[in-house]
C-alpha atoms as a PDB file:
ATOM      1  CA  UNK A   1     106.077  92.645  77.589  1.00  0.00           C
ATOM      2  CA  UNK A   2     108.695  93.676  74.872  1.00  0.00           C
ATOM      3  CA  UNK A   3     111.570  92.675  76.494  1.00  0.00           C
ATOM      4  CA  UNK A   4     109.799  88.883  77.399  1.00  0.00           C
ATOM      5  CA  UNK A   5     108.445  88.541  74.137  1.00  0.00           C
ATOM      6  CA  UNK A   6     111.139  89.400  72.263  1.00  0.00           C
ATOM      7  CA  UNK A   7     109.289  92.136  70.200  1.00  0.00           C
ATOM      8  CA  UNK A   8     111.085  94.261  67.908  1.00  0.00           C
ATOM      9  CA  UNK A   9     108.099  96.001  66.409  1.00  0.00           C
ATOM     10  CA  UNK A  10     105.848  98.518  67.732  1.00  0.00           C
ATOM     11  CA  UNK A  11     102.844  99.987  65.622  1.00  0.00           C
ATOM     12  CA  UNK A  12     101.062 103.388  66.578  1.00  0.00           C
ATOM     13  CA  UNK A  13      98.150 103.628  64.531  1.00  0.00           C
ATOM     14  CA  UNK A  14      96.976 107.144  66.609  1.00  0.00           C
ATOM     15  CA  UNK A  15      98.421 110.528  67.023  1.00  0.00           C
ATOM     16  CA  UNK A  16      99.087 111.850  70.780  1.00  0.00           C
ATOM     17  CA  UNK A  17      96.669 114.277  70.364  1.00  0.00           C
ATOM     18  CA  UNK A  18      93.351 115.048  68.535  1.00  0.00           C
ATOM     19  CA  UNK A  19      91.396 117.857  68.273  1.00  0.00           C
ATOM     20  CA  UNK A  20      92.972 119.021  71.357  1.00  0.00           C
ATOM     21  CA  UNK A  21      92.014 115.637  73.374  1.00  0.00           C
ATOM     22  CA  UNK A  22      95.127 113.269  74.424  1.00  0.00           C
ATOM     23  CA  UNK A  23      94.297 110.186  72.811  1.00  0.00           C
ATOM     24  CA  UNK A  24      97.657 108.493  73.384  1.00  0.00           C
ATOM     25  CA  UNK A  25      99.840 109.295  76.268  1.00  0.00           C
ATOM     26  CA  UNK A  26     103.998 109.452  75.195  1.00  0.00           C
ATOM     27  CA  UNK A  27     105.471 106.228  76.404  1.00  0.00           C
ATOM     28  CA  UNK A  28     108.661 106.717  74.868  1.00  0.00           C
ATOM     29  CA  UNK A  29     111.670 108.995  76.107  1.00  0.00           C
ATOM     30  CA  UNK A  30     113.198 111.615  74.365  1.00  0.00           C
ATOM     31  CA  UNK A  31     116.438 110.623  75.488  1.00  0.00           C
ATOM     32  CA  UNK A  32     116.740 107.695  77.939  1.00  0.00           C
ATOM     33  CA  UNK A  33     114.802 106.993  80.937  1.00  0.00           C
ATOM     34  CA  UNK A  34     114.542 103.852  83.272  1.00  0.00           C
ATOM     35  CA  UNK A  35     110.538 102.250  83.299  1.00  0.00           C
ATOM     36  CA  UNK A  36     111.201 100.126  86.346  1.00  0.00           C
ATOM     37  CA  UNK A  37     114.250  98.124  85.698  1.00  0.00           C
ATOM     38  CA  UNK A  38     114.401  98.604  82.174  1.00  0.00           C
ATOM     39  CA  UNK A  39     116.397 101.493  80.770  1.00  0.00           C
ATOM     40  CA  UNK A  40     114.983 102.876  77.939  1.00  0.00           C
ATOM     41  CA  UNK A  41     117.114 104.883  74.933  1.00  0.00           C
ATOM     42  CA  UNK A  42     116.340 106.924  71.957  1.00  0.00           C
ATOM     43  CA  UNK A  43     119.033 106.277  69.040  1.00  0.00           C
ATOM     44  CA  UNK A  44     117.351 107.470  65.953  1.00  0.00           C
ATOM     45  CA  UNK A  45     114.491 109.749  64.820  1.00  0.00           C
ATOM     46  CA  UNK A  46     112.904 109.380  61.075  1.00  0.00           C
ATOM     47  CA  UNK A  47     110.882 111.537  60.745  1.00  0.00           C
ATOM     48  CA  UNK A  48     109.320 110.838  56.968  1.00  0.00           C
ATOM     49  CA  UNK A  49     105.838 112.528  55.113  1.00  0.00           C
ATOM     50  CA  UNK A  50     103.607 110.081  56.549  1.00  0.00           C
ATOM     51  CA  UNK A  51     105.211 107.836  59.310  1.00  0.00           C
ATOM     52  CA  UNK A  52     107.857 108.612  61.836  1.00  0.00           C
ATOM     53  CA  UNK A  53     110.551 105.583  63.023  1.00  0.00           C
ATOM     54  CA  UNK A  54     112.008 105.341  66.412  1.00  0.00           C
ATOM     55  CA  UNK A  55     114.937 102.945  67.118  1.00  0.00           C
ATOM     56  CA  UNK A  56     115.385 102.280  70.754  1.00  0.00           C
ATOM     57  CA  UNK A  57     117.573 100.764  72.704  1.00  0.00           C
ATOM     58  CA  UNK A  58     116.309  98.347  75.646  1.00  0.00           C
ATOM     59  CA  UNK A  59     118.718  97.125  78.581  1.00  0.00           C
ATOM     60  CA  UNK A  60     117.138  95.352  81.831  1.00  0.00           C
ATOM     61  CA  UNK A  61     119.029  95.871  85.175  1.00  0.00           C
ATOM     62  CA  UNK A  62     120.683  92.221  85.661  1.00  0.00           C
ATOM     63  CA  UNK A  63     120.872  91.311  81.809  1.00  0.00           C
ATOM     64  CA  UNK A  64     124.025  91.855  79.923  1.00  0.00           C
ATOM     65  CA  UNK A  65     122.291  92.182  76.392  1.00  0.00           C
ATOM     66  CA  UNK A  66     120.876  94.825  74.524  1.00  0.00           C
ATOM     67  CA  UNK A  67     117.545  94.461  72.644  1.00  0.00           C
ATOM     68  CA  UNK A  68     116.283  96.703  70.112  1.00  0.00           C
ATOM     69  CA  UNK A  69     112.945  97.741  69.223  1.00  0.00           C
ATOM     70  CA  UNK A  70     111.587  99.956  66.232  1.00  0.00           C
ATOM     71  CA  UNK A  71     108.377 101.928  66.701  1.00  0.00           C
ATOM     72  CA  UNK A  72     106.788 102.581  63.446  1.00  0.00           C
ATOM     73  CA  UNK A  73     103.888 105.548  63.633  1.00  0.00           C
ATOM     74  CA  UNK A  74     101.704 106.090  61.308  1.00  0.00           C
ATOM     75  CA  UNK A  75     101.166 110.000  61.937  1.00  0.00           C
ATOM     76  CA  UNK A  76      98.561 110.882  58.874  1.00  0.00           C
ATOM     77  CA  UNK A  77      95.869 108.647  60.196  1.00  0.00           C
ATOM     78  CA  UNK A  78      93.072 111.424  60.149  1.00  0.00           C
ATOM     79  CA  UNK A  79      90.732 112.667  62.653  1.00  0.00           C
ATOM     80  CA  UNK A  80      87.574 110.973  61.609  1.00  0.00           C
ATOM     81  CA  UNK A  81      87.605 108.479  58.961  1.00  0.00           C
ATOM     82  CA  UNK A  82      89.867 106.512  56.781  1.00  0.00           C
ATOM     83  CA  UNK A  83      92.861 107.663  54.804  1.00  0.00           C
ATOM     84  CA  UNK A  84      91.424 108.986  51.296  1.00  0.00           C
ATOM     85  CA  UNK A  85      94.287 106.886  49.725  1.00  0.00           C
ATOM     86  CA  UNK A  86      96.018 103.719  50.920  1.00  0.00           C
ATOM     87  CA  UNK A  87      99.383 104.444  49.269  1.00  0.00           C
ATOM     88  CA  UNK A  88     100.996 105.980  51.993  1.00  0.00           C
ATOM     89  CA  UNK A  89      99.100 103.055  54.652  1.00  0.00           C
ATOM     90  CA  UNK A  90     100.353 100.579  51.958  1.00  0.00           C
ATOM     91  CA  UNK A  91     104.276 101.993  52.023  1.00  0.00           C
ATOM     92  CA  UNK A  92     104.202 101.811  56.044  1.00  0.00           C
ATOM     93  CA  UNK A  93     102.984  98.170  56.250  1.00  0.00           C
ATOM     94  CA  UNK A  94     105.612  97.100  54.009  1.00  0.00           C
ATOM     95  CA  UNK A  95     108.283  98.814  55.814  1.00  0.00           C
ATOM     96  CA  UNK A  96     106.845  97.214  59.137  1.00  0.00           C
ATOM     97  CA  UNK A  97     107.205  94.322  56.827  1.00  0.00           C
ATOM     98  CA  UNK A  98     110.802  94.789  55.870  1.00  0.00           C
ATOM     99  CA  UNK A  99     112.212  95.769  58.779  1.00  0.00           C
ATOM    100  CA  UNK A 100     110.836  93.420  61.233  1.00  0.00           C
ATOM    101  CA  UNK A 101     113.310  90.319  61.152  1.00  0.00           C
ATOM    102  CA  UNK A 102     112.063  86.941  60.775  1.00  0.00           C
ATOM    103  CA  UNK A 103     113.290  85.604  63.967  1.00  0.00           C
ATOM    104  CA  UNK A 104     111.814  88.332  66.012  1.00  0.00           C
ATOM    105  CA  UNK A 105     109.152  87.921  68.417  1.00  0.00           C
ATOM    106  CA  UNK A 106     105.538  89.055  67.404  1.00  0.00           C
ATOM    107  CA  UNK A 107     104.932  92.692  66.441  1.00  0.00           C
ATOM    108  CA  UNK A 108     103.081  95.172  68.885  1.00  0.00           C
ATOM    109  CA  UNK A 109      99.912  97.216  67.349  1.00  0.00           C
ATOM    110  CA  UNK A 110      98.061  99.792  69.118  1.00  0.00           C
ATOM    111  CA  UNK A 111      95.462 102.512  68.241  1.00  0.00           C
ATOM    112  CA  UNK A 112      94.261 104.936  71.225  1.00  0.00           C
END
């Protein structure tokens, strides 16, 4: 769905784990790793107070071009509840925001 859509945003709104539950299983790689025909590779970790940014590399078996894709997760989101202040929420939609080029396809959000 990435690669056909053209996405270059990904938003995590839920941490893997909660209260020792798995809410969110890890689709991403910690180094590369092929998901059918579509090899998958980690480039950067930022890892900041609230949020943590992935840059990835996509390449499809058959393709000669590269795509890449940012996943933005929010990691503070707590437990139960809301966020007891929106500044930090408020910083990570605007650097969804900023980062996400105009051109690119439409931006991927999921919770658990």
């Amino acid at each position: 769905m990435v690669w056909q859509e053209n996405c270059f945003s990904i938003v995590m709104i839920t941490k893997l784990v909660e209260v020792g539950r798995v809410k969110c299983c890890k689709y991403w790689p910690d180094d590369s790793e092929m998901y059918g025909d579509i090899q998958i590779t980690l480039l950067k970790t930022e890892t900041l107070a609230e949020y943590t940014v992935r840059t990835f590399a996509l390449e499809r078996r058959g393709y000669s071009t590269k795509h890449e894709v940012r996943q933005f997760h929010f990691t503070s989101w707590p437990e139960h509840g809301v966020p007891y202040h929106a500044t930090g929420l408020l910083a990570f939609i605007r650097r969804v925001k900023a980062s996400t080029p105009p051109d690119a396809g439409p931006v991927v959000v999921h919770c658990r």
